[in-house]
N, C-alpha and C. Protein backbone atom coordinates (compact mmCIF):
# COMPACT_ATOMS: atom_id res chain seq x y z
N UNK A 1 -11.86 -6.58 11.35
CA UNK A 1 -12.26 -7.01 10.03
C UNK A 1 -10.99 -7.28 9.23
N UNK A 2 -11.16 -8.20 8.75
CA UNK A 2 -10.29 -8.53 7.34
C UNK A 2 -10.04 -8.48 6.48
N UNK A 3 -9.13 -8.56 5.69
CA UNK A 3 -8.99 -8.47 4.48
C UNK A 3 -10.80 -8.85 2.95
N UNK A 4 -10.23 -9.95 3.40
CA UNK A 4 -11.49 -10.89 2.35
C UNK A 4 -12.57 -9.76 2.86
N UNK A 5 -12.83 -9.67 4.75
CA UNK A 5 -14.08 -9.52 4.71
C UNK A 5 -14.58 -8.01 3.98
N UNK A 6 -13.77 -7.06 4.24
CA UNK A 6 -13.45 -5.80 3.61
C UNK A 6 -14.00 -5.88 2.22
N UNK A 7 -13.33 -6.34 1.56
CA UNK A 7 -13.44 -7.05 -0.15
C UNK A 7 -15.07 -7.50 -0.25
N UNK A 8 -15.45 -8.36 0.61
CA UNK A 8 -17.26 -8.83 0.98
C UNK A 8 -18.22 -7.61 0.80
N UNK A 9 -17.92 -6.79 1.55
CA UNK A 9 -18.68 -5.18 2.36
C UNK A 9 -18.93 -4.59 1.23
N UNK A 10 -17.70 -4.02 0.18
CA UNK A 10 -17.52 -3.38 -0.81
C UNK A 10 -17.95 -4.07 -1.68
N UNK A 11 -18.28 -5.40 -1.90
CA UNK A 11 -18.32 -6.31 -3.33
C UNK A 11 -20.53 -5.91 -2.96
N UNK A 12 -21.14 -5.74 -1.48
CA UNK A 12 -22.00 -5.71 -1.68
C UNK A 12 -22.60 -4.49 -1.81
N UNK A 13 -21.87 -3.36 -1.67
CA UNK A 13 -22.16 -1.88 -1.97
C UNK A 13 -21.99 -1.74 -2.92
N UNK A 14 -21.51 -2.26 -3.89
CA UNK A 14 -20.69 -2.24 -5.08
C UNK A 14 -22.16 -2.43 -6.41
N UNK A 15 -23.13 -2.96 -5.64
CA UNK A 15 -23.91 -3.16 -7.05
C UNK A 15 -24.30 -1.86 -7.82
N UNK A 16 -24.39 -0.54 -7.62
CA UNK A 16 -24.81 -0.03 -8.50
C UNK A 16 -23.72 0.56 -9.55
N UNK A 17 -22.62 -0.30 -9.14
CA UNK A 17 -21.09 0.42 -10.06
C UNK A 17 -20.59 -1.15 -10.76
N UNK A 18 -21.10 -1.36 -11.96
CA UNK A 18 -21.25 -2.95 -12.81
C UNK A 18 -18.90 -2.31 -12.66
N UNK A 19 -17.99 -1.95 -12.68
CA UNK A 19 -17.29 -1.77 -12.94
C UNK A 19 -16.34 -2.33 -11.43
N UNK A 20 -16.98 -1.09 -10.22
CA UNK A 20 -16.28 -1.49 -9.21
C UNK A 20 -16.74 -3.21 -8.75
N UNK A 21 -18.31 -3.55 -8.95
CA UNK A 21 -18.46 -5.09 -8.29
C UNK A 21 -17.41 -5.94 -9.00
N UNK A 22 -17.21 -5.98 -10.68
CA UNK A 22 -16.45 -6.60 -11.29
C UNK A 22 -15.35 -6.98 -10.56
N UNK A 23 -14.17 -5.58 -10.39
CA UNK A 23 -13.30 -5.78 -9.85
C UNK A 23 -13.18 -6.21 -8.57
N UNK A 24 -14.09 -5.82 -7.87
CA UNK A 24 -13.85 -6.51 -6.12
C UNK A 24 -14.30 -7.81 -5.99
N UNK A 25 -15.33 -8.12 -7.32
CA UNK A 25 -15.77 -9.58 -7.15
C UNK A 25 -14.29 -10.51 -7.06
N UNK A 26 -13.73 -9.94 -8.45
CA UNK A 26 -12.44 -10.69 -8.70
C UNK A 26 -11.41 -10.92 -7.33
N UNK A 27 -11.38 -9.51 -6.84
CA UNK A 27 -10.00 -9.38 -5.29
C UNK A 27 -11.02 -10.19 -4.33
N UNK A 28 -12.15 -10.88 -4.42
CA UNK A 28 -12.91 -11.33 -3.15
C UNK A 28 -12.49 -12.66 -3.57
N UNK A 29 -12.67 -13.02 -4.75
CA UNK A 29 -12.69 -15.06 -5.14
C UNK A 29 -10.91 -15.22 -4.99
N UNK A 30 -9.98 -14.34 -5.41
CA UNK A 30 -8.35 -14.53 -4.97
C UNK A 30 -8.41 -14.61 -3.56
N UNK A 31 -8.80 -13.72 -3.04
CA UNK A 31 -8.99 -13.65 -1.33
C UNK A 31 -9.38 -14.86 -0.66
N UNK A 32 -10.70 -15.20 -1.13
CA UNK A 32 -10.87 -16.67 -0.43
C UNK A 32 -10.37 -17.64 -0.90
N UNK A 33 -9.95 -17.87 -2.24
CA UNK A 33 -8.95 -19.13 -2.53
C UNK A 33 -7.66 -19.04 -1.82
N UNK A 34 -7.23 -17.86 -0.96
CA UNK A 34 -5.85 -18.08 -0.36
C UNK A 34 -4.52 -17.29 -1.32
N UNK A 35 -5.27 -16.74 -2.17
CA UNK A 35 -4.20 -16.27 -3.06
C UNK A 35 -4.09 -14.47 -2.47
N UNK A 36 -3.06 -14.01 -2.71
CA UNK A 36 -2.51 -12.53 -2.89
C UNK A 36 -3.37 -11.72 -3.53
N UNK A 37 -3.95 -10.66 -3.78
CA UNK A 37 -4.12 -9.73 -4.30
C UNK A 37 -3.46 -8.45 -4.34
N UNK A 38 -2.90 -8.57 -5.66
CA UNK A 38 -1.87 -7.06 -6.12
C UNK A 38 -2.08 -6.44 -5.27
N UNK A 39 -1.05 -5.11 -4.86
CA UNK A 39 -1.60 -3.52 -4.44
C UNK A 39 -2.35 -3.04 -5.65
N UNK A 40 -1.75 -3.17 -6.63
CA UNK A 40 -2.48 -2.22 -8.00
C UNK A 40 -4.00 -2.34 -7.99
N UNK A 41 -4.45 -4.19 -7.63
CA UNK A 41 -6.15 -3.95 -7.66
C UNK A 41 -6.52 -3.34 -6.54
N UNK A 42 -5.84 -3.44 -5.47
CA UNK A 42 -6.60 -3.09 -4.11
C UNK A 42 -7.18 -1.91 -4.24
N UNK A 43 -5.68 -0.95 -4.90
CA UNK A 43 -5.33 0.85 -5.09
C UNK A 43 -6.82 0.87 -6.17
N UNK A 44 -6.66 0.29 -6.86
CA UNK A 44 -8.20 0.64 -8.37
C UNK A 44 -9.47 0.35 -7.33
N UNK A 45 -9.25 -0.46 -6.62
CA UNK A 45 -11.31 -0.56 -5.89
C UNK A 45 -10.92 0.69 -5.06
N UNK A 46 -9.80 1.42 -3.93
CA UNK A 46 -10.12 2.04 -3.57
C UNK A 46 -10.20 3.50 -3.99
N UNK A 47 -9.90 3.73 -5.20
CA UNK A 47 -9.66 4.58 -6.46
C UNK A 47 -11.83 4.77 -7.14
N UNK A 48 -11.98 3.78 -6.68
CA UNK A 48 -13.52 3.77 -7.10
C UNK A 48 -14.69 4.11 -6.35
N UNK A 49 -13.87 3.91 -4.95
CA UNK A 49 -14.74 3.46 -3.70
C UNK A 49 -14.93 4.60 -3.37
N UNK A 50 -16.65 5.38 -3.08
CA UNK A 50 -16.82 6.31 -2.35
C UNK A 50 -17.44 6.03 -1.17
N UNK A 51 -17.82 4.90 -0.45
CA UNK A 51 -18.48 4.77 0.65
C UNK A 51 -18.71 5.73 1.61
N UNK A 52 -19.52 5.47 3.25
CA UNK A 52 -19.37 6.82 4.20
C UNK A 52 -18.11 5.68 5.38
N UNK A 53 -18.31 4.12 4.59
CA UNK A 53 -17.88 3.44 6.13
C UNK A 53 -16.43 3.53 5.95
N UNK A 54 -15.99 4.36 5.37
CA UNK A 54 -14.05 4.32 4.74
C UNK A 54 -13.50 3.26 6.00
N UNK A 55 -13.63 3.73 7.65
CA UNK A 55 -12.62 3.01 8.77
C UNK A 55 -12.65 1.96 8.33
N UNK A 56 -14.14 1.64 8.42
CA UNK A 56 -14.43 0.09 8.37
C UNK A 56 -14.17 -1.24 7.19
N UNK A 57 -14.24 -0.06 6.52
CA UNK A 57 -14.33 -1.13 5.25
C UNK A 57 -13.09 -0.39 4.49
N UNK A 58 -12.22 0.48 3.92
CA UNK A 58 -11.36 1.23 3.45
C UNK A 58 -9.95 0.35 3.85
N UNK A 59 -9.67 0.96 5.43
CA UNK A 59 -9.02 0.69 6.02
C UNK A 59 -8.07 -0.63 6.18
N UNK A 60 -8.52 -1.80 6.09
CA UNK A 60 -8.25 -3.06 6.12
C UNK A 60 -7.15 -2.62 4.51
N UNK A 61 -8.24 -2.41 3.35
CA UNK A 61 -7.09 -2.70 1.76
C UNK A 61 -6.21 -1.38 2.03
N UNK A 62 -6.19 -0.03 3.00
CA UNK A 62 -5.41 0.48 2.91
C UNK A 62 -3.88 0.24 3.59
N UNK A 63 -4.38 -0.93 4.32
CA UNK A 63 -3.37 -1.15 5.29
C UNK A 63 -2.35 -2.29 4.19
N UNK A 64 -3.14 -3.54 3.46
CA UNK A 64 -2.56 -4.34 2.64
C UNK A 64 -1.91 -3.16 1.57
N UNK A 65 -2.18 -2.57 1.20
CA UNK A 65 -1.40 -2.33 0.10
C UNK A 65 0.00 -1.54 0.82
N UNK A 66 -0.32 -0.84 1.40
CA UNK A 66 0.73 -0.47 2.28
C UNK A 66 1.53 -1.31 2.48
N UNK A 67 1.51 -2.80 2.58
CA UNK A 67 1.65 -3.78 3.65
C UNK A 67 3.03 -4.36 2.04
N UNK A 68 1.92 -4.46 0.78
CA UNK A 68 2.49 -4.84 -0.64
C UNK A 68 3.19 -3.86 -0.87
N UNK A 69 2.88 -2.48 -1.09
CA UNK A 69 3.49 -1.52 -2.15
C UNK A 69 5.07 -1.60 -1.93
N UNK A 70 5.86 -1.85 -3.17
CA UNK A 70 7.05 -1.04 -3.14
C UNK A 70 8.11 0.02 -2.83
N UNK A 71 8.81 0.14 -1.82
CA UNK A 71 9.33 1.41 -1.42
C UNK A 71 10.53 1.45 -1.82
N UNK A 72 10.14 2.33 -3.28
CA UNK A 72 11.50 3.30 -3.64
C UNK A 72 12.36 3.75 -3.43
N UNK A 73 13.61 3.11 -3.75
CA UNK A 73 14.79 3.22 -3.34
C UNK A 73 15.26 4.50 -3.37
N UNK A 74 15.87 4.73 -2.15
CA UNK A 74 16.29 6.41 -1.48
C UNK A 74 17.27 6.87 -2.50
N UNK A 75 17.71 8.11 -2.62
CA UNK A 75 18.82 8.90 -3.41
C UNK A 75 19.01 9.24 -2.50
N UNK A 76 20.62 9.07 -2.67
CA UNK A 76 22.01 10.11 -2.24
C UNK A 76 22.10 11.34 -2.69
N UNK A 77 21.93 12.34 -1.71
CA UNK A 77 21.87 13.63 -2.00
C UNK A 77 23.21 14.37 -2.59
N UNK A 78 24.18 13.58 -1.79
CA UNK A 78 25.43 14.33 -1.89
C UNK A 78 26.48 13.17 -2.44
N UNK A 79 27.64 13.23 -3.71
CA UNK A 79 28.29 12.39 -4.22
C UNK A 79 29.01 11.24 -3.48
N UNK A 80 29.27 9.95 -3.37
CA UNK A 80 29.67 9.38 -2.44
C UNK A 80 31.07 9.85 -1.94
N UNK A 81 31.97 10.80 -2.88
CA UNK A 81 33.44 11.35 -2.41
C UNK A 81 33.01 12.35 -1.18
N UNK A 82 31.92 12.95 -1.09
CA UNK A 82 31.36 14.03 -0.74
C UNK A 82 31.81 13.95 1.63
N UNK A 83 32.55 14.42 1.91
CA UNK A 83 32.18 14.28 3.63
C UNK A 83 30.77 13.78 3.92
N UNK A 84 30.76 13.25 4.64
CA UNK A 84 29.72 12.98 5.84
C UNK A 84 29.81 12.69 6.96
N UNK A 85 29.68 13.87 8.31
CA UNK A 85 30.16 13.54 8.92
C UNK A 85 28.68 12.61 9.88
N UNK A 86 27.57 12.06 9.37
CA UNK A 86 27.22 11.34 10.10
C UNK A 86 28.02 9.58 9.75
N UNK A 87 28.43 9.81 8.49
CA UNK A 87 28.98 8.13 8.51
C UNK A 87 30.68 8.12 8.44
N UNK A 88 31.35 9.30 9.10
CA UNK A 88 32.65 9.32 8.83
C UNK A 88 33.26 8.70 9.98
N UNK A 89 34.26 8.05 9.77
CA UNK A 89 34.91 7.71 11.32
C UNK A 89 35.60 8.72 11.92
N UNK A 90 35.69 8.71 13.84
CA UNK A 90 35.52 9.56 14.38
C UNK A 90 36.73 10.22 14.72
N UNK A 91 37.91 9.19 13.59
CA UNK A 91 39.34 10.38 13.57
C UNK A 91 38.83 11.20 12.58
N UNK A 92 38.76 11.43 11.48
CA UNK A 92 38.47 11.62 10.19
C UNK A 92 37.42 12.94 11.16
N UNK A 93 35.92 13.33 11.96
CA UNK A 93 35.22 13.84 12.47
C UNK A 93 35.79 14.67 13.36
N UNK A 94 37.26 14.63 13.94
CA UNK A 94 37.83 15.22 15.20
C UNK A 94 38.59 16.20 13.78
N UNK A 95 39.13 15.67 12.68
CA UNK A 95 39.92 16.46 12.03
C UNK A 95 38.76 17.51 11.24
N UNK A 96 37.51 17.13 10.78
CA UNK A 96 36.85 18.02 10.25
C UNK A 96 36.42 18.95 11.19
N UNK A 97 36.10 18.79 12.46
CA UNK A 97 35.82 19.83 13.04
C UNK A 97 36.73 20.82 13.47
């Protein structure tokens, strides 16, 4: 299953929540015009979504947003003056040890 079709499944479980159909109606008509849909909407339908079929139908927008989301740039634990001997060269590694 696919993306769009995922978005389909949920847009028709969706009728007794006037809030969640809204929004998945919207991520279903971007979907089939060929356009992107944010992580942020994907994250809000599945933020809404209580279904039992999660694999089936969950799965697909959990994988896109995953696929979109942003990954936060790492911190340096230790100051860059600081040793390291995993990135030190291996004269510099013979003398620290």
């Amino acid at each position: 299953m696919n993306l769009t079709d995922a978005t389909l499944i949920v847009l028709g479980e969706a009728a007794g929540c006037p809030e969640l159909a809204a929004l998945t109606q919207s991520a279903y008509d971007e979907l089939a015009a060929g356009t992107e849909v944010p992580h942020a909407v994907l994250s809000a339908i599945l933020g809404k979504y209580s279904g039992t079929a999660f694999d089936a139908i969950i799965m697909p927008i959990c994988r896109e947003v995953d696929r979109q989301k942003p990954v936060p740039p790492r911190r340096r634990s230790a100051p860059e003056d600081t040793f390291d001997p995993l990135t030190a060269p291996l004269d510099q590694l013979r003398q620290w040890h």
